[in-house]
Protein backbone atom coordinates (compact mmCIF):
# COMPACT_ATOMS: atom_id res chain seq x y z
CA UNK A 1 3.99 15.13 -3.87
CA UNK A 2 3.67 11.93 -5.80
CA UNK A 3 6.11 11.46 -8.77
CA UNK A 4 4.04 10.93 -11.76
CA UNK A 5 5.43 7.64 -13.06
CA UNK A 6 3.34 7.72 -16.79
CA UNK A 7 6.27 8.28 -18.26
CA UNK A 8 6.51 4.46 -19.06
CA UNK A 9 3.37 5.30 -21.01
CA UNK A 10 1.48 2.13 -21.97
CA UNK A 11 3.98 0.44 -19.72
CA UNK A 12 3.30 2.03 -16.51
CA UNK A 13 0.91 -0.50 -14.84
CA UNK A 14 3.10 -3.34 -16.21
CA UNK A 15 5.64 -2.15 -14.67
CA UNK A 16 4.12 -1.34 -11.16
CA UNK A 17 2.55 -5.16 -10.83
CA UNK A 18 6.50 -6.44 -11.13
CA UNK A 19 8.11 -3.68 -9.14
CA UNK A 20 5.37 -4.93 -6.12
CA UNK A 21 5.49 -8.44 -7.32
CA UNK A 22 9.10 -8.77 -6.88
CA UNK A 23 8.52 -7.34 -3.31
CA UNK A 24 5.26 -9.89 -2.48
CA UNK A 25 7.79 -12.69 -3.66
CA UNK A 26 10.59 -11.31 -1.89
CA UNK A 27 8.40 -11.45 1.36
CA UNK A 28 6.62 -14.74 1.00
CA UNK A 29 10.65 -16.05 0.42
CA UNK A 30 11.99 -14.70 3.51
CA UNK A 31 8.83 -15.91 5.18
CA UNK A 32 9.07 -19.34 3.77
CA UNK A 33 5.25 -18.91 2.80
CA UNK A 34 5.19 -19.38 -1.29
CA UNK A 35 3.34 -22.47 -1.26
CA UNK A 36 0.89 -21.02 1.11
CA UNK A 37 0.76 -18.29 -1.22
CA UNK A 38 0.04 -20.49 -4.21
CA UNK A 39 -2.54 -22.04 -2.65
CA UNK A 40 -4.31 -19.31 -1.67
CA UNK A 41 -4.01 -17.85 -5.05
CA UNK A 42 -4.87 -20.45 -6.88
CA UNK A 43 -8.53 -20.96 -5.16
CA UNK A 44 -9.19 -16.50 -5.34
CA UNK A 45 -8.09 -16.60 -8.56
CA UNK A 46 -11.61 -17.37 -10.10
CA UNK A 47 -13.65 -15.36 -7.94
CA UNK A 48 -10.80 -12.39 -8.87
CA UNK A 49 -11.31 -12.96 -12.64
CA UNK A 50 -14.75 -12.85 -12.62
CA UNK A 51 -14.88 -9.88 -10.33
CA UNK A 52 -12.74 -7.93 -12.31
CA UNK A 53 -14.06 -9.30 -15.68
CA UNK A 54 -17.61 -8.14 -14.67
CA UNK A 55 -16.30 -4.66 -13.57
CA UNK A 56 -14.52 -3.93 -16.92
CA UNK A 57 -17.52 -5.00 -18.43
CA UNK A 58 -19.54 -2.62 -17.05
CA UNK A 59 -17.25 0.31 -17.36
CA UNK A 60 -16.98 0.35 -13.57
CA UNK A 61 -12.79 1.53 -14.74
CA UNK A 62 -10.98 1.90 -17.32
CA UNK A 63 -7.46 1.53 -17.01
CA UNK A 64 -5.44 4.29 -19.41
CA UNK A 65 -1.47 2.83 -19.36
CA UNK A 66 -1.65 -0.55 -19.78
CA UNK A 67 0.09 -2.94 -22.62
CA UNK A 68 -3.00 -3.45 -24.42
CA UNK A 69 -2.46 -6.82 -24.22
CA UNK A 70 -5.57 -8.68 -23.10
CA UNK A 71 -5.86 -12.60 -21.99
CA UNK A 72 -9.20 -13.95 -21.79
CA UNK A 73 -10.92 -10.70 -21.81
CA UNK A 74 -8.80 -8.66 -19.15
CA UNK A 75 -5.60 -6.85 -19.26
CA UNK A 76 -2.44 -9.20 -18.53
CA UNK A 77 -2.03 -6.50 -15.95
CA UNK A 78 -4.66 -7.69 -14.09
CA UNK A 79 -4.04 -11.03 -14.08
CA UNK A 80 -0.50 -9.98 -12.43
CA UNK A 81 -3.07 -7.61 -9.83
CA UNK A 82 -5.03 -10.88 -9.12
CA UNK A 83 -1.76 -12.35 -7.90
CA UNK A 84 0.56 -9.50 -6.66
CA UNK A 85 -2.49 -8.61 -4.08
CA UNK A 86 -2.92 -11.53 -2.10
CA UNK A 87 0.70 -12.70 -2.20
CA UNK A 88 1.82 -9.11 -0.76
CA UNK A 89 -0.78 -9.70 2.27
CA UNK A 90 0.01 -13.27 2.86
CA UNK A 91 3.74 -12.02 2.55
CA UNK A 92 3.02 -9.10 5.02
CA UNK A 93 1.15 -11.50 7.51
CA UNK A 94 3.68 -14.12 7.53
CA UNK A 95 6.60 -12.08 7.75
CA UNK A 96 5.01 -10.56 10.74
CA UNK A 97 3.36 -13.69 12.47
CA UNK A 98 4.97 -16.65 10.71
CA UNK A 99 6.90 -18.66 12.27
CA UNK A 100 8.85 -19.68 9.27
CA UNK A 101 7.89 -22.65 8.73
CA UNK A 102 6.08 -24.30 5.76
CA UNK A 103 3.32 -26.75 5.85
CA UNK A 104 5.51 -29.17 3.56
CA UNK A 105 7.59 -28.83 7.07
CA UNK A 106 5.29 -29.94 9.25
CA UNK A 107 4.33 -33.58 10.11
CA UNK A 108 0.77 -34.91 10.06
């Protein structure tokens, strides 16, 4: 069985985005991938808002223990979401078939 972890109440989601956030940036480290993270990121980032701004709109979920606190129309939570997701796959894929080193590394 699955512990119920709403016990941190309105803090709950917060605190799931940092526990796998500190584990995405944990891998991309040991990787040597954040850049490449940050990159990637950066360009899904507006296709993620949108997405996600659109499906709150339209009641596709609603998301019960969260802060409350909302930046430009969506829960900071899912702002974390929008980065915690790709940076635990690019962490994932790099830690299994990286080779460790960095673009900044490598010579043109």
């Amino acid at each position: 069985m699955v512990p119920n972890i709403g016990v941190l109440g309105r803090y709950t989601y917060l605190a799931t985005e940092l526990f796998w956030g500190a584990i995405a940036a944990a891998l991309l480290y040991r990787a040597n991938a954040l850049r490449k993270a940050a990159v990637t990121i950066l360009a899904l980032y507006p296709i993620a808002y949108l997405w996600d701004r659109y499906t709150l709109a339209v009641d596709v979920f609603d998301i019960k223990l969260r802060t409350g606190i909302d930046i430009a129309g969506i829960p900071l939570e899912e702002h974390l979401f929008m980065a915690v997701v790709p940076g635990l796959v690019i962490g994932f894929h790099e830690t299994i078939f990286g080779d460790g080193s960095d673009e900044s590394d490598e010579s043109d």
